[in-house]
C-alpha atoms as a PDB file:
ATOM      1  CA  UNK A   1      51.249  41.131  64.877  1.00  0.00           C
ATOM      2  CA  UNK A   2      50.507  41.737  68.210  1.00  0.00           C
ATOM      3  CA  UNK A   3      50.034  45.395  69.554  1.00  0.00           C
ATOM      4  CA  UNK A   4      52.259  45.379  73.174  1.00  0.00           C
ATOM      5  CA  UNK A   5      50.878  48.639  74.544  1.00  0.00           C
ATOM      6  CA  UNK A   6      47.096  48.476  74.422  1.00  0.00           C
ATOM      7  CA  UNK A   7      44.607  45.793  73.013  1.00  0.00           C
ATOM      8  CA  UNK A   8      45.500  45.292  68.806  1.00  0.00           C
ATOM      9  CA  UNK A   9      46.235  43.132  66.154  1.00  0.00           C
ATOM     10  CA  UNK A  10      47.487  43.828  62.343  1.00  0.00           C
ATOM     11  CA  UNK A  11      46.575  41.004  60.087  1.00  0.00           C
ATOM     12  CA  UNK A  12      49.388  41.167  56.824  1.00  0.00           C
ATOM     13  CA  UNK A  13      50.200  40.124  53.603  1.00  0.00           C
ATOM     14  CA  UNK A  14      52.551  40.728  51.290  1.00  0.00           C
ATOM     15  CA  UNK A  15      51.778  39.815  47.947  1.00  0.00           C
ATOM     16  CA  UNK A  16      53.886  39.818  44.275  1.00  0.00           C
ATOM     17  CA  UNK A  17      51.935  41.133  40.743  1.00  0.00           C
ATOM     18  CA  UNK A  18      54.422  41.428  37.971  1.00  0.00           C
ATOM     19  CA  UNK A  19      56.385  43.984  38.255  1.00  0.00           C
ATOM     20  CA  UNK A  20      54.777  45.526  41.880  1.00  0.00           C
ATOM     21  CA  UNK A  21      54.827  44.350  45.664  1.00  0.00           C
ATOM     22  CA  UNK A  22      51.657  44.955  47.433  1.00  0.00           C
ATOM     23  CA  UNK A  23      50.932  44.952  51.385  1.00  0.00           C
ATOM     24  CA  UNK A  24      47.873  44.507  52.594  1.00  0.00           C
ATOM     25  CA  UNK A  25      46.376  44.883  56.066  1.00  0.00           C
ATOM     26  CA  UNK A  26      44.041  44.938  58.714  1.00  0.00           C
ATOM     27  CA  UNK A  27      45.036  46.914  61.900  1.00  0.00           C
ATOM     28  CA  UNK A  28      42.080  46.293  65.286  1.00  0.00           C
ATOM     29  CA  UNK A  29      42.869  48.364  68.256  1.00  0.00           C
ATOM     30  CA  UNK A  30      41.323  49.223  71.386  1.00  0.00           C
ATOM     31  CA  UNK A  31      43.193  52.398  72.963  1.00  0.00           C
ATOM     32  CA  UNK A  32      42.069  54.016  75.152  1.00  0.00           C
ATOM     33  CA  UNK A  33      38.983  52.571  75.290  1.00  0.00           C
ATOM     34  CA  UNK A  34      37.985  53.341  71.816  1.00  0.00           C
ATOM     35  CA  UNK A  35      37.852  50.671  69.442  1.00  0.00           C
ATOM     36  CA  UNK A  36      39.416  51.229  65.906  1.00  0.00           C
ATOM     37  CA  UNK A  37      39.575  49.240  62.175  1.00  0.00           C
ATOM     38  CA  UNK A  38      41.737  50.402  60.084  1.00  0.00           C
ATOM     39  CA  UNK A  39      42.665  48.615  56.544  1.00  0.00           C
ATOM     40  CA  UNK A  40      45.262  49.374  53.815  1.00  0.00           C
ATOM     41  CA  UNK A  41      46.320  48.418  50.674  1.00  0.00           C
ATOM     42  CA  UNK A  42      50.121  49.904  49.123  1.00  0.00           C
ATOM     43  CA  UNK A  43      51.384  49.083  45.703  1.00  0.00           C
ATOM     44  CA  UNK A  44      55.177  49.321  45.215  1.00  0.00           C
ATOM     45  CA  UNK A  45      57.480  49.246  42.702  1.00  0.00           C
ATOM     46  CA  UNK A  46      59.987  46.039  42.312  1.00  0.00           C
ATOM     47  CA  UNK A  47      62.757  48.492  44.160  1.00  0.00           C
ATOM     48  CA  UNK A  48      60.116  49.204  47.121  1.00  0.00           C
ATOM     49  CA  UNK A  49      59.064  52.447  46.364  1.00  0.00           C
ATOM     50  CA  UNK A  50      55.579  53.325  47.142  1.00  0.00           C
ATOM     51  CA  UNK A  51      53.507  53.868  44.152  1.00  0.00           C
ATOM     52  CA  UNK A  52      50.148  54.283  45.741  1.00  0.00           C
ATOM     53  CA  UNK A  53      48.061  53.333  48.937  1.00  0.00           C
ATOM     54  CA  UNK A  54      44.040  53.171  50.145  1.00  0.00           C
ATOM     55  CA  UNK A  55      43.803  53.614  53.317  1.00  0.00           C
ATOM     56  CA  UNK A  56      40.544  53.870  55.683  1.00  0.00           C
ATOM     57  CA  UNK A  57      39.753  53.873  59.481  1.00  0.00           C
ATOM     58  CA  UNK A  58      36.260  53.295  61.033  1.00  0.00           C
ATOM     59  CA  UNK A  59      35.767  54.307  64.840  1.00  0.00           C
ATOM     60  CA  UNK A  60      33.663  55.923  67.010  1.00  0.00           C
ATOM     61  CA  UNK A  61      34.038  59.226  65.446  1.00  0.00           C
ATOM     62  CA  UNK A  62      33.156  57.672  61.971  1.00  0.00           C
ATOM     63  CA  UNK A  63      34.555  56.415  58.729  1.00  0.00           C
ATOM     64  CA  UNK A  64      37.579  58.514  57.059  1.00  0.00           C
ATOM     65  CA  UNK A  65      39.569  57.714  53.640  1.00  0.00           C
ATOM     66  CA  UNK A  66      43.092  58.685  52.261  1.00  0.00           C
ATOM     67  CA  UNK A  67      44.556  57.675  48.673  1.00  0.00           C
ATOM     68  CA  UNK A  68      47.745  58.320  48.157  1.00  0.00           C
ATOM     69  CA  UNK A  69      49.852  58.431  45.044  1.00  0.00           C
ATOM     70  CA  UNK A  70      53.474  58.776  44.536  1.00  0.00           C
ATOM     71  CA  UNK A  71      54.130  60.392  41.074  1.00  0.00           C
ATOM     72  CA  UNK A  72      58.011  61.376  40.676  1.00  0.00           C
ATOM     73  CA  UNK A  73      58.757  62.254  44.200  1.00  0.00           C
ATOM     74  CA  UNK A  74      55.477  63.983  44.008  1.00  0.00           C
ATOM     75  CA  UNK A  75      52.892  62.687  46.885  1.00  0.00           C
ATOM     76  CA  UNK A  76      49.202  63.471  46.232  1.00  0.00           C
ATOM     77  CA  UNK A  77      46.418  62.781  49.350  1.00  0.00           C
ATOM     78  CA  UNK A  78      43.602  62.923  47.867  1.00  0.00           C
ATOM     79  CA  UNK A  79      44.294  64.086  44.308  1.00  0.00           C
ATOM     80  CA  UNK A  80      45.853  67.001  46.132  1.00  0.00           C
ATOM     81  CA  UNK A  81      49.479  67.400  45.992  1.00  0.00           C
ATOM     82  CA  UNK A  82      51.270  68.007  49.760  1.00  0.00           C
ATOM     83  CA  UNK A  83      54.523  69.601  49.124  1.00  0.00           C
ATOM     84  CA  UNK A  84      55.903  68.873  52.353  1.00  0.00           C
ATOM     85  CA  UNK A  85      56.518  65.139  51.478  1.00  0.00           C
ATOM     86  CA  UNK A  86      58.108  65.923  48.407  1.00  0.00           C
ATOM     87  CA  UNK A  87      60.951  63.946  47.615  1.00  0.00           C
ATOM     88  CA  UNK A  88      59.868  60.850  49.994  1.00  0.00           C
ATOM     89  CA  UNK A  89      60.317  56.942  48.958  1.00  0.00           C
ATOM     90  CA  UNK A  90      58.787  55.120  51.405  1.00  0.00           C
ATOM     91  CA  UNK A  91      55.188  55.337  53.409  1.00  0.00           C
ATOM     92  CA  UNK A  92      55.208  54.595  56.517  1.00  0.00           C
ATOM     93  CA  UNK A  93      51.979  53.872  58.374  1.00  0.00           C
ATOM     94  CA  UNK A  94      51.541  55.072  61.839  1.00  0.00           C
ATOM     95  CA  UNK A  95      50.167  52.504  63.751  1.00  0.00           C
ATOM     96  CA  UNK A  96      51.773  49.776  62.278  1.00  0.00           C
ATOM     97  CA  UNK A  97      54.999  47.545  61.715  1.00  0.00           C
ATOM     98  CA  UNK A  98      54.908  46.070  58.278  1.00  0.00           C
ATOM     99  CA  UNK A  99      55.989  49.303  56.521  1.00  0.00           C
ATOM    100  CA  UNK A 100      59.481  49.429  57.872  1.00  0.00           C
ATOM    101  CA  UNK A 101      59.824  46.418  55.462  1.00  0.00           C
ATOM    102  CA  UNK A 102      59.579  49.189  52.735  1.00  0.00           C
ATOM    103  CA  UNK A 103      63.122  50.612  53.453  1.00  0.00           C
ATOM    104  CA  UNK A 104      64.822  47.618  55.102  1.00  0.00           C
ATOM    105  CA  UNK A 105      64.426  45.884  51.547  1.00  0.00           C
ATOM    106  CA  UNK A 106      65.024  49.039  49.515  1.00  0.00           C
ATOM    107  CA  UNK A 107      68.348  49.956  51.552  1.00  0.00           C
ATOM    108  CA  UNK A 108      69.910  46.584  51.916  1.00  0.00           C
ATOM    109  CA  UNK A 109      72.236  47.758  54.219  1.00  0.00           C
ATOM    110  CA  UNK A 110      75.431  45.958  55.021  1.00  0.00           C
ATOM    111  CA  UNK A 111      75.744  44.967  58.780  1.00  0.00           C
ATOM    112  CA  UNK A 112      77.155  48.308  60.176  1.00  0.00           C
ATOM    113  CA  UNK A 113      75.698  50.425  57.596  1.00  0.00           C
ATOM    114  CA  UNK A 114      73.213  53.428  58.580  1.00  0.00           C
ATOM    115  CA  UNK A 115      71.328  55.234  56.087  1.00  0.00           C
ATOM    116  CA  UNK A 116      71.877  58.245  57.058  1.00  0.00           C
ATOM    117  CA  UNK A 117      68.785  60.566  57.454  1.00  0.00           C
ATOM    118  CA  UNK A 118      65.725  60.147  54.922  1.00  0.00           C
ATOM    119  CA  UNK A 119      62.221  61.797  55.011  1.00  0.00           C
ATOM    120  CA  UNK A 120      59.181  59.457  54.641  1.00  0.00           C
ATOM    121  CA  UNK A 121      55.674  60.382  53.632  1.00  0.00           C
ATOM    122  CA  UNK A 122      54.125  59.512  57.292  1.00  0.00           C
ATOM    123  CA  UNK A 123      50.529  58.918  57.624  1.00  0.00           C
ATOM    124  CA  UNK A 124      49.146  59.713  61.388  1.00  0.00           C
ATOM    125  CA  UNK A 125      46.539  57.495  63.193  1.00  0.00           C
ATOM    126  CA  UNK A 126      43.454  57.989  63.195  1.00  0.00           C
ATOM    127  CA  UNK A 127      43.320  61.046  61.787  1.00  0.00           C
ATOM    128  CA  UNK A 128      44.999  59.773  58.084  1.00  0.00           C
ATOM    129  CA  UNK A 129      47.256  62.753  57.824  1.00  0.00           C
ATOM    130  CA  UNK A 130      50.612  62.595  55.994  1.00  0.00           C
ATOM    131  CA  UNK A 131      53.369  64.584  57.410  1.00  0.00           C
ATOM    132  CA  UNK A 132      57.117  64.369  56.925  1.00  0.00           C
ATOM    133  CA  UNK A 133      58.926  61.933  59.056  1.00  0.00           C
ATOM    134  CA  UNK A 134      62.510  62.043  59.357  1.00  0.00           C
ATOM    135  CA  UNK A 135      63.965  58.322  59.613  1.00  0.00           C
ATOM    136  CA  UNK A 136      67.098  56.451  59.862  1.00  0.00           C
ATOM    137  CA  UNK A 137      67.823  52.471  59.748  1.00  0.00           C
ATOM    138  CA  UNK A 138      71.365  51.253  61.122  1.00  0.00           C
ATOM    139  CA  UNK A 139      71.942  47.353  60.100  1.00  0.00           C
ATOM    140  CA  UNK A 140      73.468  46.039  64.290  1.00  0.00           C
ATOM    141  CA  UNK A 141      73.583  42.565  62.751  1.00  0.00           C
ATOM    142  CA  UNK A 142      71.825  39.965  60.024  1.00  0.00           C
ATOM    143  CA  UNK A 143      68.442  40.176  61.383  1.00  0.00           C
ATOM    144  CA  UNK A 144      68.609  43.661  63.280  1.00  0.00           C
ATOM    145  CA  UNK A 145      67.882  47.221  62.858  1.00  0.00           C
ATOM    146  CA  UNK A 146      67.935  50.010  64.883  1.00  0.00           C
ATOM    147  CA  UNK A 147      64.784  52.243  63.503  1.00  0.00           C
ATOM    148  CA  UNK A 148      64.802  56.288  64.668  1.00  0.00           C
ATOM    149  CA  UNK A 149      62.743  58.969  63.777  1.00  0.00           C
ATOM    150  CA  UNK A 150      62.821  62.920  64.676  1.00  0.00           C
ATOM    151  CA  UNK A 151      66.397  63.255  65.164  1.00  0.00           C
ATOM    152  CA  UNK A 152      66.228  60.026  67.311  1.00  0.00           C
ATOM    153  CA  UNK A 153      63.412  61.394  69.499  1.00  0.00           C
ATOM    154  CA  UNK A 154      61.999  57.617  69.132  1.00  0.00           C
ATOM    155  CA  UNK A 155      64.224  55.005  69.168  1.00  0.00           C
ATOM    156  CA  UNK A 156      63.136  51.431  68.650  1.00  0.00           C
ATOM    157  CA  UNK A 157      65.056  47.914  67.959  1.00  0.00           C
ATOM    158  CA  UNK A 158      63.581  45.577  64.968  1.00  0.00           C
ATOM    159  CA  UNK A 159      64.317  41.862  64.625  1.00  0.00           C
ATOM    160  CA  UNK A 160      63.343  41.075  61.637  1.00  0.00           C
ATOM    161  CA  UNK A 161      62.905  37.229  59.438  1.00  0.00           C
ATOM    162  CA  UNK A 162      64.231  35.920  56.202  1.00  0.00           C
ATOM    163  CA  UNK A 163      61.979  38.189  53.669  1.00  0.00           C
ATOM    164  CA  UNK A 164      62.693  41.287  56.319  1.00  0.00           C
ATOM    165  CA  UNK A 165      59.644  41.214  57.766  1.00  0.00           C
ATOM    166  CA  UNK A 166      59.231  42.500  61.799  1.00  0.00           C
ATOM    167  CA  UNK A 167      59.247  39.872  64.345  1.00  0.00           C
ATOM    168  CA  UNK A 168      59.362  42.457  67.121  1.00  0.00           C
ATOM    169  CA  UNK A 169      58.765  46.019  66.986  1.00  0.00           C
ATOM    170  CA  UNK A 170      61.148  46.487  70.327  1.00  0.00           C
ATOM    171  CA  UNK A 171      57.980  47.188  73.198  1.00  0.00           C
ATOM    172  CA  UNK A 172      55.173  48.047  70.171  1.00  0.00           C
ATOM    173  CA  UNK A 173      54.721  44.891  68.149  1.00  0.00           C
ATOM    174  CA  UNK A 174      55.281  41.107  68.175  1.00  0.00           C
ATOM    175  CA  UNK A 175      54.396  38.878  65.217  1.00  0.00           C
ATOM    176  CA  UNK A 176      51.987  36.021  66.560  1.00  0.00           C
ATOM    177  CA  UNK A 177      53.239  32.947  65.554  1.00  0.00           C
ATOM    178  CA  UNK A 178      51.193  29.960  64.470  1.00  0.00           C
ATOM    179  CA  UNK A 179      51.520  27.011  67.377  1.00  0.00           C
ATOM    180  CA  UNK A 180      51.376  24.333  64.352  1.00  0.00           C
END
């Protein structure tokens, strides 16, 4: 994907191991001047609940780490439990759009469907912090979602492709396609 509002690229792939989905990335920005790397690994279960996740950054300020691990609604950063994702299915990377394919396959919403309002265990760029993140999906047609978080304080479009993966990220991201 291409990032829209600054200089960035994420570099995906999703990949099956018996019974687990894993997503794997590589996110490059340049914001405001400052370059960034940041790479990611989650393992989730055949329903798309996050199990687990490595994630790292390397910038200007230096190299940070976060593992997370998803034990019974339980989220652990660290090996350190933070009660105020408790309850959360999905992770949902800050800077990035492949993890709204987390709860656009879980859901399967019917065209017309919302999900109503759901916390997800957020993790914030570049600091790798996870917060609560109130979010709601509402199905507009086969290949369309309308994505809000915070009580619809950001509001955002998604077309998504055949294995509900982002094509656009309405104004943040916009899968490069190959020119073959």
């Amino acid at each position: 994907w291409q990032w829209l509002q600054s200089t960035g690229l994420e570099r995906f792939e999703l990949a099956r191991a018996a019974d687990d989905w894993i997503f794997r990335g590589t996110i490059l920005t340049l914001a405001a001047g400052t370059a960034a790397e940041a790479k990611y690994e989650i393992v989730c279960d055949r329903s798309f609940r996050t199990r687990r996740a490595n994630i790292s950054v390397r910038d200007a300020t230096g190299e940070r780490a976060l593992q997370i691990a998803n034990e019974n609604g339980q989220w652990y950063e660290n090996g350190r439990e933070n009660k105020t994702v408790v309850g959360a299915l999905d992770i949902d990377l800050g800077w990035r759009p492949s993890t709204n394919t987390l709860p656009i396959r879980r859901l399967k919403l019917e065209i017309g469907q919302t999900s109503g309002e759901f916390m997800a265990a957020w993790v914030r760029f570049p600091d790798l912090t996870l917060q609560p993140l109130p979010q709601e999906y509402i199905r507009l047609a086969d290949r369309q979602y309308r994505y809000s978080s915070r009580s619809e304080a950001f509001v955002a479009n998604l077309l998504v492709d055949d294995d509900d993966l982002v094509l656009d990220y309405e104004g943040f991201w916009q899968r490069v396609r190959d020119s073959k």
